[in-house]
N, C-alpha and C. Protein backbone atom coordinates (compact mmCIF):
# COMPACT_ATOMS: atom_id res chain seq x y z
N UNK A 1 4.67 12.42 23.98
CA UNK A 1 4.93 11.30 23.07
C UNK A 1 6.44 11.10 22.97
N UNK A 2 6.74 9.99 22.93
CA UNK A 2 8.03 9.30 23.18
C UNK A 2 8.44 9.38 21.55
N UNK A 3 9.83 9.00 21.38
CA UNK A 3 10.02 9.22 19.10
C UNK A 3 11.13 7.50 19.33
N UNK A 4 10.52 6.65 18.79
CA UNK A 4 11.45 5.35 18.15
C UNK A 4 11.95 5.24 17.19
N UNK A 5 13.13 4.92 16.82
CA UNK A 5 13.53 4.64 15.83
C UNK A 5 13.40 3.27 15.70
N UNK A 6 13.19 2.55 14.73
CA UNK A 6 13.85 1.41 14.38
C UNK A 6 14.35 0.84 12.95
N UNK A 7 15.37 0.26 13.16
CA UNK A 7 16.41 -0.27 12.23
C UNK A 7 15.66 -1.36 11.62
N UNK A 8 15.53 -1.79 10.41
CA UNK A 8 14.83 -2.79 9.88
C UNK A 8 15.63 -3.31 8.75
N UNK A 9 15.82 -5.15 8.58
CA UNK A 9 16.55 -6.06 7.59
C UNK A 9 15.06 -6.70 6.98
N UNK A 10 15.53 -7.11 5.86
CA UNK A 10 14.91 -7.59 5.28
C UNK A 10 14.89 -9.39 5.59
N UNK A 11 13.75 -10.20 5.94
CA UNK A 11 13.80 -11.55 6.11
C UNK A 11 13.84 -11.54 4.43
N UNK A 12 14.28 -13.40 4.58
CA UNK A 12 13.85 -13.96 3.45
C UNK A 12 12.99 -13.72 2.47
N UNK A 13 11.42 -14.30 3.30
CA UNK A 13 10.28 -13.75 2.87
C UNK A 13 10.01 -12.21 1.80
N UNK A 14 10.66 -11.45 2.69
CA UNK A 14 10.81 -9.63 2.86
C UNK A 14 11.53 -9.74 0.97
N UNK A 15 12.35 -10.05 1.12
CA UNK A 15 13.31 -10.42 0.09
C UNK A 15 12.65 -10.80 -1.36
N UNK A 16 12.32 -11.72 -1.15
CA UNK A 16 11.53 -12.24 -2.47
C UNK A 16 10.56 -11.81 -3.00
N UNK A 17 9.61 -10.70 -2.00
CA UNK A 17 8.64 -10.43 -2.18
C UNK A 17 8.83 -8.60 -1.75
N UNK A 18 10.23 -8.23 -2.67
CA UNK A 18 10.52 -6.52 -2.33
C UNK A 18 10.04 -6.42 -2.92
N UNK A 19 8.92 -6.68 -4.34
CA UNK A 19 8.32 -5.68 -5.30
C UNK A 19 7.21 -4.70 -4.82
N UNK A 20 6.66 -5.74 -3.26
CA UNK A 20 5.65 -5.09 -2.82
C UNK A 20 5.94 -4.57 -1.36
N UNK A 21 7.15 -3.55 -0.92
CA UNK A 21 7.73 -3.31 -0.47
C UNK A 21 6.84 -2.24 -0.06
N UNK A 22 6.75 -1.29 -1.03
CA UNK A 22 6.20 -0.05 -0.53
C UNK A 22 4.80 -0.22 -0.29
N UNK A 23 3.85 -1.23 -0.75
CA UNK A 23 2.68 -1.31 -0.50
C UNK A 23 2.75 -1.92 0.74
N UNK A 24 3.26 -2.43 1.35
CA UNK A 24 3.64 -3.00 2.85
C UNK A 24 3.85 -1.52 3.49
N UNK A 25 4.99 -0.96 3.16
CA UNK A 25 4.70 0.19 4.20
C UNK A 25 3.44 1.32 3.76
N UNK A 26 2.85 0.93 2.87
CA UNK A 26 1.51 2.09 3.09
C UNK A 26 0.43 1.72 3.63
N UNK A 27 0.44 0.05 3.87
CA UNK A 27 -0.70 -0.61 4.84
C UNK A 27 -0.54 -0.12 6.20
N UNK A 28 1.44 -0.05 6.28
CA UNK A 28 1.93 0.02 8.09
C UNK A 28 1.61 1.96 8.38
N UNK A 29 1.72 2.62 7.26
CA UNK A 29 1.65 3.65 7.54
C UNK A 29 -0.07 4.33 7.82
N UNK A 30 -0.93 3.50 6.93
CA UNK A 30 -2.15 4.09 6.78
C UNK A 30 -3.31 2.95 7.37
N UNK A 31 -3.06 2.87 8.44
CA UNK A 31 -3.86 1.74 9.42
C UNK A 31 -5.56 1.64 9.10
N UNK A 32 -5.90 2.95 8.68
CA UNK A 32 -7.22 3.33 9.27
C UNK A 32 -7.94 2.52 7.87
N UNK A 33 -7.42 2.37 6.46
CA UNK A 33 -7.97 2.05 5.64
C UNK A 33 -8.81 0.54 5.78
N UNK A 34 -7.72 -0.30 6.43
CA UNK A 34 -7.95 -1.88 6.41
C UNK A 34 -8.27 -2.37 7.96
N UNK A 35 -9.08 -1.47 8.51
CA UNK A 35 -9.61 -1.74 9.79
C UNK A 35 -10.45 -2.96 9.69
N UNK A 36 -10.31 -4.28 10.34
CA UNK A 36 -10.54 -4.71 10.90
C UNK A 36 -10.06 -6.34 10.12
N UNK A 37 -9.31 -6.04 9.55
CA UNK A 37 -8.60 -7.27 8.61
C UNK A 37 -7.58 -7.91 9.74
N UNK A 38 -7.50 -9.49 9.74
CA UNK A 38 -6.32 -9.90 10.63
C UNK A 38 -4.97 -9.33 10.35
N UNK A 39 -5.15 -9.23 9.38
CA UNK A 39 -3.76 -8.96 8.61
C UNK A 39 -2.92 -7.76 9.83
N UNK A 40 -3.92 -6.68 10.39
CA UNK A 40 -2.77 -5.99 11.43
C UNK A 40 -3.74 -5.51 12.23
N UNK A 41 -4.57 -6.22 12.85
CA UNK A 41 -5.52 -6.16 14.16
C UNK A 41 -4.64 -5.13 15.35
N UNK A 42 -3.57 -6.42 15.76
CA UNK A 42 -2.58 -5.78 16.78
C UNK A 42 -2.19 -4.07 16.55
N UNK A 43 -2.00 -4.18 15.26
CA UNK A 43 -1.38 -2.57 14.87
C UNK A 43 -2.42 -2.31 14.78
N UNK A 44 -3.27 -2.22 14.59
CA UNK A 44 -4.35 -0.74 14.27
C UNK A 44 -5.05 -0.41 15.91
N UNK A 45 -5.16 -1.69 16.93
CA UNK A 45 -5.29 -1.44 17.93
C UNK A 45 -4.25 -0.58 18.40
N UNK A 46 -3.37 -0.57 18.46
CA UNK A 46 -2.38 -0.15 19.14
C UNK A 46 -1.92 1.44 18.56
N UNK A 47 -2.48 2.16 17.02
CA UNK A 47 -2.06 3.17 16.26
C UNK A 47 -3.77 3.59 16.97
N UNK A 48 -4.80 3.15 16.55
CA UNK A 48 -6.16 4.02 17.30
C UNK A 48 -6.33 4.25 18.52
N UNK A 49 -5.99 3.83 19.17
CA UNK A 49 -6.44 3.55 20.87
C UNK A 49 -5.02 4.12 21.31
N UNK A 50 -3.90 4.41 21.31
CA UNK A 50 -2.89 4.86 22.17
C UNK A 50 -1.97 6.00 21.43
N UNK A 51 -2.61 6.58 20.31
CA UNK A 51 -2.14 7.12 19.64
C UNK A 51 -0.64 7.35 18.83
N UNK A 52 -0.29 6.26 18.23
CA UNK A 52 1.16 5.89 17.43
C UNK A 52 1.05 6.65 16.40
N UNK A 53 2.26 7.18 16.01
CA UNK A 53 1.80 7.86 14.87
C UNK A 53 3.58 7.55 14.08
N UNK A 54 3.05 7.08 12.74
CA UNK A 54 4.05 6.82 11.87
C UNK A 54 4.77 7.88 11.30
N UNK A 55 5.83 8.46 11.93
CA UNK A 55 6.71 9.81 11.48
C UNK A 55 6.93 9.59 10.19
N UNK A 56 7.79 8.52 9.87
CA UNK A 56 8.42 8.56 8.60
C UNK A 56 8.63 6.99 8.13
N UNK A 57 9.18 6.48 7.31
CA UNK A 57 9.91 5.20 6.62
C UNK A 57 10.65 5.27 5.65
N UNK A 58 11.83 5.03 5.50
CA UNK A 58 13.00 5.30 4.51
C UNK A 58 13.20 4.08 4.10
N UNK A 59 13.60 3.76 3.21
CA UNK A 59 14.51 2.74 2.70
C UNK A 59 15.83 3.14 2.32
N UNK A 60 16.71 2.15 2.75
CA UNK A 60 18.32 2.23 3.27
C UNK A 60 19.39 1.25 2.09
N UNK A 61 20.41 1.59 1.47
CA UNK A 61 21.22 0.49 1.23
C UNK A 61 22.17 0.47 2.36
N UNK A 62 22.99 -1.11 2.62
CA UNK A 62 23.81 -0.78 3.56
C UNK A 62 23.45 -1.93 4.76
N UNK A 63 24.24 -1.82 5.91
CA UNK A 63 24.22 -2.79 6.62
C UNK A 63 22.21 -2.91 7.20
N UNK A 64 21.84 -2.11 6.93
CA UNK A 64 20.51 -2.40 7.44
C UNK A 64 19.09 -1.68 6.03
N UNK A 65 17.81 -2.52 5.56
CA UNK A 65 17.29 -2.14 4.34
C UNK A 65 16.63 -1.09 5.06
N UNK A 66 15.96 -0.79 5.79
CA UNK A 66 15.00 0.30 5.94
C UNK A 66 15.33 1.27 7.33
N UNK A 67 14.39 2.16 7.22
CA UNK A 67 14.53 3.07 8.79
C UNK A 67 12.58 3.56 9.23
N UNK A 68 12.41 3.15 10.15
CA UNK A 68 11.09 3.50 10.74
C UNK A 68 11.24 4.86 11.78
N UNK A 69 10.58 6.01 11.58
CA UNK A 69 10.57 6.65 12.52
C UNK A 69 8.94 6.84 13.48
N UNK A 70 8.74 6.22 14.55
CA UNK A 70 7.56 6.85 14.98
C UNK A 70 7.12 7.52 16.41
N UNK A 71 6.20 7.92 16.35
CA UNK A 71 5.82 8.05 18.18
C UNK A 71 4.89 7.77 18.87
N UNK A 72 5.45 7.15 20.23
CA UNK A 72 4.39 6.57 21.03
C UNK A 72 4.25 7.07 22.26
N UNK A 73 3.42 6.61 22.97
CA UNK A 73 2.76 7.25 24.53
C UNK A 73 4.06 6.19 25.16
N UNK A 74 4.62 5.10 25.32
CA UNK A 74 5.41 4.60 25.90
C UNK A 74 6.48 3.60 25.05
N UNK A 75 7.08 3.15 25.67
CA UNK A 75 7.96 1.97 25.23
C UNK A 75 6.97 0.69 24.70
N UNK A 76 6.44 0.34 25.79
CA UNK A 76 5.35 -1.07 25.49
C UNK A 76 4.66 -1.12 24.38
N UNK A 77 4.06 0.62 23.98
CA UNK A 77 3.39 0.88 22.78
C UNK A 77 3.92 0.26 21.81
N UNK A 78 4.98 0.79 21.82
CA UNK A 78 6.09 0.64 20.68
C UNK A 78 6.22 -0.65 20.46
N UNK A 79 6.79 -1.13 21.56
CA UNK A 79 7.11 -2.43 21.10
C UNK A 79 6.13 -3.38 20.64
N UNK A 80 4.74 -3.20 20.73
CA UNK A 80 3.44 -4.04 20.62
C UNK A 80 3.63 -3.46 18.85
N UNK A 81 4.04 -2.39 18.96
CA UNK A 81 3.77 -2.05 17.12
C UNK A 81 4.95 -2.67 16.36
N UNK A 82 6.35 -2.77 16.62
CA UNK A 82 6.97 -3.11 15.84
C UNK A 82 7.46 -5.28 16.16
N UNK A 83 6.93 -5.41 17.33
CA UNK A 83 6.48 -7.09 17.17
C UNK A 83 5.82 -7.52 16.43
N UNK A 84 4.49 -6.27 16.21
CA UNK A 84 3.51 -7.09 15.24
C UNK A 84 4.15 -6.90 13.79
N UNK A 85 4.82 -5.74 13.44
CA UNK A 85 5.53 -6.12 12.51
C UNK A 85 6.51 -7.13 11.78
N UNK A 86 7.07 -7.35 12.82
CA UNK A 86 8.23 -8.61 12.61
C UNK A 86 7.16 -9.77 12.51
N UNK A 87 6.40 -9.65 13.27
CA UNK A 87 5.12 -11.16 13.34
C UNK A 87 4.94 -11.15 12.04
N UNK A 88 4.98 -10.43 10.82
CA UNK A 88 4.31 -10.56 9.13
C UNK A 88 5.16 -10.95 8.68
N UNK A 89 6.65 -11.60 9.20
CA UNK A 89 7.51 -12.00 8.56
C UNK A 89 8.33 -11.82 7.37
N UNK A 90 8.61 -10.05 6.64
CA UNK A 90 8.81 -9.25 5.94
C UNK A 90 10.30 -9.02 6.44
N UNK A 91 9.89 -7.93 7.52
CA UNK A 91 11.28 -7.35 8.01
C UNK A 91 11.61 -7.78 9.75
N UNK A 92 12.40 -7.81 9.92
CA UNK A 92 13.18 -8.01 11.56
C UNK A 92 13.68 -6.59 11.89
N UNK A 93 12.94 -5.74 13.14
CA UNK A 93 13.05 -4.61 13.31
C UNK A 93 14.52 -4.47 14.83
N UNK A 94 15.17 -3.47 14.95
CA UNK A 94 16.22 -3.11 15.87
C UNK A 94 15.64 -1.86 16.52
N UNK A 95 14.86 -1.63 17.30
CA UNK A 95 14.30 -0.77 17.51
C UNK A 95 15.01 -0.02 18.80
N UNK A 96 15.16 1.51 19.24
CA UNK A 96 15.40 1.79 20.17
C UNK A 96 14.72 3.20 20.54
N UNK A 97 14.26 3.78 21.69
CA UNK A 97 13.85 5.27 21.75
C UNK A 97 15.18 6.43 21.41
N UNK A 98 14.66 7.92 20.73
CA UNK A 98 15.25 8.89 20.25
C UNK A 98 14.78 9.76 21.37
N UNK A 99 16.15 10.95 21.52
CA UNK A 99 15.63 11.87 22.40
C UNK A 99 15.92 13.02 21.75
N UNK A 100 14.96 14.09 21.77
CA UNK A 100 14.84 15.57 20.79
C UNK A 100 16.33 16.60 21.79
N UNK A 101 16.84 17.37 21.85
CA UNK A 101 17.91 18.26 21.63
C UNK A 101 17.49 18.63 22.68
N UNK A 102 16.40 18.47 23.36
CA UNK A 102 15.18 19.62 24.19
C UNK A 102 15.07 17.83 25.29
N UNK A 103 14.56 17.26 25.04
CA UNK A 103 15.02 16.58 25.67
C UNK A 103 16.12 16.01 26.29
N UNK A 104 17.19 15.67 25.44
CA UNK A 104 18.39 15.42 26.40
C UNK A 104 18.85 16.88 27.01
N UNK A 105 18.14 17.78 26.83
CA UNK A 105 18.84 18.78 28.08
C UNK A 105 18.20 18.51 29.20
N UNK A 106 17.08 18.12 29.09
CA UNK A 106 16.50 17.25 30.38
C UNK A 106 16.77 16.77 31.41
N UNK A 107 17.07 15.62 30.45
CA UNK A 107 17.80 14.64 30.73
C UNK A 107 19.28 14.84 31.51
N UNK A 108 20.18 15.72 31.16
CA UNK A 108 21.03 16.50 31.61
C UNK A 108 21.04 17.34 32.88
N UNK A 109 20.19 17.98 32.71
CA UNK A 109 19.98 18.54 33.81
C UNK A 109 19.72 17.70 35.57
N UNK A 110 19.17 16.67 34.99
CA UNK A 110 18.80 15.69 36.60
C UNK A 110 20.74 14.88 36.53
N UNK A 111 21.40 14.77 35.47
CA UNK A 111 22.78 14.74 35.53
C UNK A 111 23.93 15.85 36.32
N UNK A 112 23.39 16.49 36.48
CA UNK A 112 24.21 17.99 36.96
C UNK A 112 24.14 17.88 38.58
């Protein structure tokens, strides 16, 4: 499993409607409850079937409101999960892959 981070702002929308901030991320975090609602079809396909798993979610002051940590079987995964996020028109995500300590020695090593 691959680990993403992504950077998340708050839209407009996102904005006006922070009271329900954290209930937004316990829908994004806990997929399995609201199976089969449009509301996140894309995501729950994509968290059951390829196994995503929501590490963490912070909320941030500062140049960016939130932080997503999760992991996926690939990049595409990922990105199918945090499009459909931005698709709810809440937050606009900056997403990029993380590499573990153990990994970039890896990574390093085909460098050598």
């Amino acid at each position: 499993m691959a680990t993403f981070i992504s950077l998340i702002t708050f839209t407009d929308q996102g904005i006006r409607h922070i009271s329900k901030t954290t209930e937004r991320a316990e829908v994004f975090n806990d997929f399995t409850k609201r199976v089969g609602e449009d509301f996140h079809n894309v995501v729950y396909w994509a968290v059951e079937r390829h196994d995503v798993v929501v590490k963490n979610i912070y909320w941030t002051h500062g140049l960016y409101d939130g932080i997503i940590i999760l992991e996926a079987p690939d990049a595409e995964t990922a990105m199918s999960v945090f499009l459909h996020l931005d698709s709810l028109g809440n937050v606009r995500t900056h997403s990029f892959q993380a590499f573990s300590k153990e990994e970039m020695g890896g990574i390093l090593a085909k460098f050598e």
